[in-house]
Protein backbone atom coordinates (compact mmCIF):
# COMPACT_ATOMS: atom_id res chain seq x y z
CA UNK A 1 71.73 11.08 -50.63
CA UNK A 2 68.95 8.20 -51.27
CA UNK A 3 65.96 9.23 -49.59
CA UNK A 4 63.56 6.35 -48.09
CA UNK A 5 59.98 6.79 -48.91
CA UNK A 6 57.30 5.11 -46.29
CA UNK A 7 53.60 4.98 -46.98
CA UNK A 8 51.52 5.85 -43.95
CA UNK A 9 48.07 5.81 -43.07
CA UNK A 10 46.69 9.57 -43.49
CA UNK A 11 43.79 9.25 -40.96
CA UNK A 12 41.74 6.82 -39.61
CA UNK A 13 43.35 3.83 -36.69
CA UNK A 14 46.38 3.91 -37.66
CA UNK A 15 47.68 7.54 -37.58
CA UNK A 16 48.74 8.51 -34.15
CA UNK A 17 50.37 4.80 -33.28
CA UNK A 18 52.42 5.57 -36.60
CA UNK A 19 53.46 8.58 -35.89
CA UNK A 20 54.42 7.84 -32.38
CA UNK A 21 56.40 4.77 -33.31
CA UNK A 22 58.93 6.89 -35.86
CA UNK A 23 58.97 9.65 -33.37
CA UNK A 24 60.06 6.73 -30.57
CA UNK A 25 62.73 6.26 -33.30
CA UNK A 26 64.16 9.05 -33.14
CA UNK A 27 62.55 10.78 -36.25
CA UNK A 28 61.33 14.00 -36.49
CA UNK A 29 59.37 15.40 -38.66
CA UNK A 30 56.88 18.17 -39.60
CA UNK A 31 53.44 17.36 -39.55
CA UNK A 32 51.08 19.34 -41.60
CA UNK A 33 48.02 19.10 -43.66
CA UNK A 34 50.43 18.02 -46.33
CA UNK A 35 50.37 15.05 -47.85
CA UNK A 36 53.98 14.10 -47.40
CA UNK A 37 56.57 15.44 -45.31
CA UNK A 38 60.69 15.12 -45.43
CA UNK A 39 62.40 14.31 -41.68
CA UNK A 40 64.17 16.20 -40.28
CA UNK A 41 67.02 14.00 -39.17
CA UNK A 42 66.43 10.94 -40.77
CA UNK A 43 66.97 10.03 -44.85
CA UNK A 44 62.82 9.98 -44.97
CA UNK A 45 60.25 10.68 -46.70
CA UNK A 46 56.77 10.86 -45.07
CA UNK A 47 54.35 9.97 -47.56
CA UNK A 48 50.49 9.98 -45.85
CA UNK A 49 47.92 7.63 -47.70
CA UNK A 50 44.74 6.14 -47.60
CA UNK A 51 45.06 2.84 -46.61
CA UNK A 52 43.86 0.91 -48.99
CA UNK A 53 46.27 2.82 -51.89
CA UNK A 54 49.38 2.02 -49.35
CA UNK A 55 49.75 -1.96 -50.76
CA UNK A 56 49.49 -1.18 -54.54
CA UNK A 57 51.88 2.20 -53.81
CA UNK A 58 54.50 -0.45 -52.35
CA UNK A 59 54.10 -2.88 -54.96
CA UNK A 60 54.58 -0.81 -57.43
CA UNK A 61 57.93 0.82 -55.97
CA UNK A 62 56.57 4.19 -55.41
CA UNK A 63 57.03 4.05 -51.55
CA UNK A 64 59.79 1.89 -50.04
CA UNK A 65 58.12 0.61 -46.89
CA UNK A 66 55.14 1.56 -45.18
CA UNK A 67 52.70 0.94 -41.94
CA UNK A 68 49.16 -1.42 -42.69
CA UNK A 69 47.37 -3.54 -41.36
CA UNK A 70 47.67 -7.01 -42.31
CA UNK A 71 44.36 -7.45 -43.50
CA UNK A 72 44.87 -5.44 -45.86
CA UNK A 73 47.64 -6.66 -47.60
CA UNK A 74 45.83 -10.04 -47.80
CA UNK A 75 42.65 -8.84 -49.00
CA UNK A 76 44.53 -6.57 -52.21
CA UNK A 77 46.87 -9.30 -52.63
CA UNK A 78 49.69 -7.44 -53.22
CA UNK A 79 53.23 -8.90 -54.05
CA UNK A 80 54.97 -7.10 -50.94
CA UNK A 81 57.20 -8.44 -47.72
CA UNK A 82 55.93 -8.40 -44.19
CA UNK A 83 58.76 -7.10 -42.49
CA UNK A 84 57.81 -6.25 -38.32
CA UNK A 85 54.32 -6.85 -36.40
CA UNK A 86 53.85 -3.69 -35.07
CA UNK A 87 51.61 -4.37 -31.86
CA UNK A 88 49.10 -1.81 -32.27
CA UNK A 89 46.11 -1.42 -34.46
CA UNK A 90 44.96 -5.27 -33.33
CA UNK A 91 41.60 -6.01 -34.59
CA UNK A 92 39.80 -9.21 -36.41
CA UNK A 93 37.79 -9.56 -39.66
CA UNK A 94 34.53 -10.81 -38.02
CA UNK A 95 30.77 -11.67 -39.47
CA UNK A 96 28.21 -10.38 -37.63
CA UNK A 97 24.55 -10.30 -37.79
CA UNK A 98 21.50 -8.40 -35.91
CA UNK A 99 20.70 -9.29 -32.51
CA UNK A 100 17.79 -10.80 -33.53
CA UNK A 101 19.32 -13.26 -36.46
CA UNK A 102 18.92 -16.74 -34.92
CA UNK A 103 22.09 -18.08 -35.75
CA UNK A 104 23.35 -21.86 -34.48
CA UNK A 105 26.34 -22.43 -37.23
CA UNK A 106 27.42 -21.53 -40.03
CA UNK A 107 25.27 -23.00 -42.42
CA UNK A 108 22.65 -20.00 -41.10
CA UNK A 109 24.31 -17.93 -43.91
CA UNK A 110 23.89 -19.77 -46.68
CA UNK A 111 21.67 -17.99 -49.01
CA UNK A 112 21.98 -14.49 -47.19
CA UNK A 113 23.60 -10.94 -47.86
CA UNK A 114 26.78 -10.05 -46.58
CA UNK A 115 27.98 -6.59 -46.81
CA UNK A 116 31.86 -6.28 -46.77
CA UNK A 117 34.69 -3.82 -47.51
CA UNK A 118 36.93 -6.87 -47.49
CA UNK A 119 34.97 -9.39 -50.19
CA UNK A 120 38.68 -11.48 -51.11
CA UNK A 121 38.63 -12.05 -47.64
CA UNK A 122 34.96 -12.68 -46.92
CA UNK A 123 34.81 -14.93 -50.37
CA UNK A 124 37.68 -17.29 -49.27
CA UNK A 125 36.18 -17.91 -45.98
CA UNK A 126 33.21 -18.41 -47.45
CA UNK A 127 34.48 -21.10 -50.29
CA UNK A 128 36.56 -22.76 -47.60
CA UNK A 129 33.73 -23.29 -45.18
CA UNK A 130 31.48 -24.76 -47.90
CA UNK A 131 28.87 -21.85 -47.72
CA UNK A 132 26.90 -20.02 -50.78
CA UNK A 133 26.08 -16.47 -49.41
CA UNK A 134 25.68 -13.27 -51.88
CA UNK A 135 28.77 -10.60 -51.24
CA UNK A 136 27.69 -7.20 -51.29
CA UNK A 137 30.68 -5.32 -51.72
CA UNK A 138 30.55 -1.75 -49.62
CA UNK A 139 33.65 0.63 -48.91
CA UNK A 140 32.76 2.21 -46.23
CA UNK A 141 30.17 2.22 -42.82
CA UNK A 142 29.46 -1.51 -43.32
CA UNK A 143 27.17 -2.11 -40.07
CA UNK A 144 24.43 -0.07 -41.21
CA UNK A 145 23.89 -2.37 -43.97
CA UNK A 146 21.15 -4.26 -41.85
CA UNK A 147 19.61 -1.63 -40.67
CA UNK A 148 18.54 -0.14 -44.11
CA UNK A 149 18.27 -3.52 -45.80
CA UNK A 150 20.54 -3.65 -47.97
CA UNK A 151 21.96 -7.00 -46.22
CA UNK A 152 21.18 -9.75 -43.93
CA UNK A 153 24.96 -9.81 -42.38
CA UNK A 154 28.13 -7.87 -42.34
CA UNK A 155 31.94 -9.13 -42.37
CA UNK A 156 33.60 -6.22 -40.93
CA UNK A 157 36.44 -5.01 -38.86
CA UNK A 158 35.85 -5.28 -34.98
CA UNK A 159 38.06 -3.87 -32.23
CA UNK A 160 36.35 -3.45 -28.93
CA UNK A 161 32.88 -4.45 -30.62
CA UNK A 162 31.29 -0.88 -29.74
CA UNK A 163 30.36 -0.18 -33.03
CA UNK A 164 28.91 -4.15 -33.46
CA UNK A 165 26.73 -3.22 -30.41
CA UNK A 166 25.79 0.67 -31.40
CA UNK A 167 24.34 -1.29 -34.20
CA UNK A 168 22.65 -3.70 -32.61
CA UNK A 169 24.61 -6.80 -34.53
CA UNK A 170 26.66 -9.55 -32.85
CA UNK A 171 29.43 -11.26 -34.01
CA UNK A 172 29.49 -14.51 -34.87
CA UNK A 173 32.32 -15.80 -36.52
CA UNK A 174 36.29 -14.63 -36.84
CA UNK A 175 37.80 -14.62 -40.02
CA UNK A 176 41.35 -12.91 -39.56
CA UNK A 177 42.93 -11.91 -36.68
CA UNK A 178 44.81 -8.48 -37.93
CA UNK A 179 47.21 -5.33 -36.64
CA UNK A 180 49.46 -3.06 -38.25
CA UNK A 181 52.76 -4.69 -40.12
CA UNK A 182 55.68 -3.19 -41.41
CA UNK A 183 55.45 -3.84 -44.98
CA UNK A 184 58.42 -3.23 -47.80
CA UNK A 185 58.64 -3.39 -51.79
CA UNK A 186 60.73 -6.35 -52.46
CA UNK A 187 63.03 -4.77 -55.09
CA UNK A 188 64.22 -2.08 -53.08
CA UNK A 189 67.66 -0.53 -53.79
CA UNK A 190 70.43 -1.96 -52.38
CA UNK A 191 71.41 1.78 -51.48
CA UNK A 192 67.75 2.47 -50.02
CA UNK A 193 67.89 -1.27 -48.10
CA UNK A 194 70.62 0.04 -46.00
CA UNK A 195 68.19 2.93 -44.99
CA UNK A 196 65.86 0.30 -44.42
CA UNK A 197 67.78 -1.87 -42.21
CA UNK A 198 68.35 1.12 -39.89
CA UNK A 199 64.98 1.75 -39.39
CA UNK A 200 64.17 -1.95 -39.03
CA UNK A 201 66.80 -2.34 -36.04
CA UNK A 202 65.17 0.81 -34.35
CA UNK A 203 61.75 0.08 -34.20
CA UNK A 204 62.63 -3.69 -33.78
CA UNK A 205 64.54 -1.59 -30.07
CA UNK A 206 61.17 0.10 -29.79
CA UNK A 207 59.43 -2.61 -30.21
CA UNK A 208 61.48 -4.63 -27.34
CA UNK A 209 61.54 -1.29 -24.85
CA UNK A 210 57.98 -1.38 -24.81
CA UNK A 211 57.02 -5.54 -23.75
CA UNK A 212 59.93 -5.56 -21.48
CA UNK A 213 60.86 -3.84 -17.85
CA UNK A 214 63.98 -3.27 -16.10
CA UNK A 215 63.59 -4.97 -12.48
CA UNK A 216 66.26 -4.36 -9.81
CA UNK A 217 66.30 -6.13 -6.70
CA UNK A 218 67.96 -7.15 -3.71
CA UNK A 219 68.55 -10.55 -2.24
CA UNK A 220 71.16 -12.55 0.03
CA UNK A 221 73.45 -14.92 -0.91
CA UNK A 222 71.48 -17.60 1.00
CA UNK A 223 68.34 -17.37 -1.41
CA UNK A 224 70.57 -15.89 -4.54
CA UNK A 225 70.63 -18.95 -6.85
CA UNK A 226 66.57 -19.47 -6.41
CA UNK A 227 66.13 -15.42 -7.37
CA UNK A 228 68.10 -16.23 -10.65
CA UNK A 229 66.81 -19.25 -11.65
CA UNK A 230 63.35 -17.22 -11.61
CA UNK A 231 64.66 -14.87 -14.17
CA UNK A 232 65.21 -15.47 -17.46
CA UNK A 233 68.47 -14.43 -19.64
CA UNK A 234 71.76 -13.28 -18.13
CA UNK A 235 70.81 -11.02 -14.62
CA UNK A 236 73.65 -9.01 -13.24
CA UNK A 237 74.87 -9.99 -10.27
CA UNK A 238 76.44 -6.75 -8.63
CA UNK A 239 77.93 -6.60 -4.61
CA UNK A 240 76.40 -4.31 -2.37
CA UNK A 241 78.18 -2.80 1.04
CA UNK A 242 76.65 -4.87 2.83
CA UNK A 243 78.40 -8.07 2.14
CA UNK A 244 75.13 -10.41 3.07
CA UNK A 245 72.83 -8.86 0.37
CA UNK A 246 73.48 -8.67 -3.56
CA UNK A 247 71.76 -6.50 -6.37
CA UNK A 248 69.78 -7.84 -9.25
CA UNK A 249 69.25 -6.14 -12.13
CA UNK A 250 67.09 -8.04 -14.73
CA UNK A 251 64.91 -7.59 -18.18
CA UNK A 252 61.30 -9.51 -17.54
CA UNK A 253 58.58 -9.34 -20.67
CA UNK A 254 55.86 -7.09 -19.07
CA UNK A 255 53.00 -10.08 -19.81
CA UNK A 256 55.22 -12.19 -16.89
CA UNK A 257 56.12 -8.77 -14.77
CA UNK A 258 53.66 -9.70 -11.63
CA UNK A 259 53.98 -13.30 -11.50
CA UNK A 260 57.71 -12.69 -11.60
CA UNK A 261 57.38 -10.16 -8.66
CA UNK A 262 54.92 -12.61 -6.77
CA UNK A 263 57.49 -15.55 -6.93
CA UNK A 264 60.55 -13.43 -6.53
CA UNK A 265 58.95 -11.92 -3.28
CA UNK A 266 57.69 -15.42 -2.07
CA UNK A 267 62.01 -16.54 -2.58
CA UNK A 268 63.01 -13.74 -0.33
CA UNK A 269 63.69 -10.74 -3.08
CA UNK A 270 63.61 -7.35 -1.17
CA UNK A 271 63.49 -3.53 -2.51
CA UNK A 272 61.83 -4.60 -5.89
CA UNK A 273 61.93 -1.28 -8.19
CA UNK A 274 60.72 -2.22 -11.98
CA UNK A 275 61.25 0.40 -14.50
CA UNK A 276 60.55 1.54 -17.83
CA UNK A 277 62.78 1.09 -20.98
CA UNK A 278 63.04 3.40 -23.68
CA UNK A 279 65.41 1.12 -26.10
CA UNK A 280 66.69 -2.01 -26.01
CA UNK A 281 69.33 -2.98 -28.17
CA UNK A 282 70.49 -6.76 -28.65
């Protein structure tokens, strides 16, 4: 039987989410200090990566699909499909400079250093916004660059901006907004696509159980029609013993959840219970 091969990150941000999201659907595997691993259950094989050899390893067919972030796959320019936005691994591609870099616009860089691990990135911005700055090209632990000299700036990834102020630099200006992406080779096997398409429609469930709750609530028929138009999609309506009150059961995104509950309460909803979803199939 075809086996689907999918390029992961071997360390580093990405790992654990990665790993967590497969296991979510339904895939288990072995984890080792290997450097690829076969599932258990699942027509898979776990190949673990650096992440900047995951594009060029899809491109050139040797993994089927794999987990990167976006920035990335921009910055190698790789010929490959973005299949899924993950939701984890969210970061941007900002410059920043050292505290004490008196900067007003953008025009403050022209002429300086900039120490990057992403220069395609960095060099584009750069072109587009009209400014002549020297690229200093570094693959790893960009934001010390100021601090021994070796550059006036950096262009680097930032999360929670800990490591921006651990450094003493601030950002200044967002290039890319990035997180991880399901990525595929785009001349996959039709026998390996159907693989692929399974594991699509899982985490694609995943993906839904996670920004969306299951709320369940109680209301009477006098203040029934205000509940529903409150809730979006197609609530079931269900009778209870009591023939003045009615049960709700609803899906609500999670980002709306407490506004929701705030309104519904305000319309007369009683005995909210919201609950978690592990899959959601549509």
């Amino acid at each position: 039987m075809e086996c689907l091969k999918i390029a992961l990150q071997k360390s580093g941000r990405l790992y654990t989410d990665s790993i967590e999201l497969l296991k979510d659907c339904g895939i288990e595997m072995n984890l080792g200090k290997q450097l690829n691993t076969k599932s258990l259950n699942f027509p898979m094989e776990i190949l673990f990566l650096r992440d900047d050899d995951i594009p060029k390893y899809i491109e050139d067919g040797v993994a089927d699909v794999g987990i990167v972030g976006k920035n990335l796959i921009l910055e190698k320019k790789k010929n490959i499909n973005i299949i899924e936005y993950l939701g984890f691994g969210r970061c941007r591609l900002s410059i920043a400079v050292p505290e004490n870099f008196h900067y007003t616009r953008l025009d403050d860089l022209d002429e300086k250093r900039i120490a990057t691990s992403h220069p395609t990135l960095l060099s584009a911005f750069l072109k587009k916004s009209q400014i002549k700055a020297h690229i200093h090209h570094i693959s790893g632990s960009v934001e010390i660059a100021p601090n021994i000299g070796i550059s006036d700036a950096v262009c680097d990834l930032v999360s929670s901006g800990e490591t921006l102020f651990i450094n003493n630099l601030k950002e200044i200006e967002t290039i890319l907004e990035s997180e991880a992406v399901l990525t595929s080779y785009p001349h996959m096997k039709s026998s390996k696509k159907s693989i692929a398409e399974i594991l699509y429609c899982r985490i694609q469930a995943v993906k839904r159980a996670r920004t969306n709750k299951y709320l369940i609530l109680n209301a009477t028929n006098d203040n029934l029609e205000e509940i529903l138009s409150c809730l979006s999609g197609s609530p079931t309506v269900l009778p209870l013993n009591n023939t003045k009150w009615i049960a709700v059961h609803a899906i609500i995104e999670e980002r709306y959840l407490w506004n929701k509950i705030e309104k519904l309460k305000r319309l007369g909803a009683k005995d909210l219970l919201v609950l978690p979803i592990k899959k959601m199939m549509i």
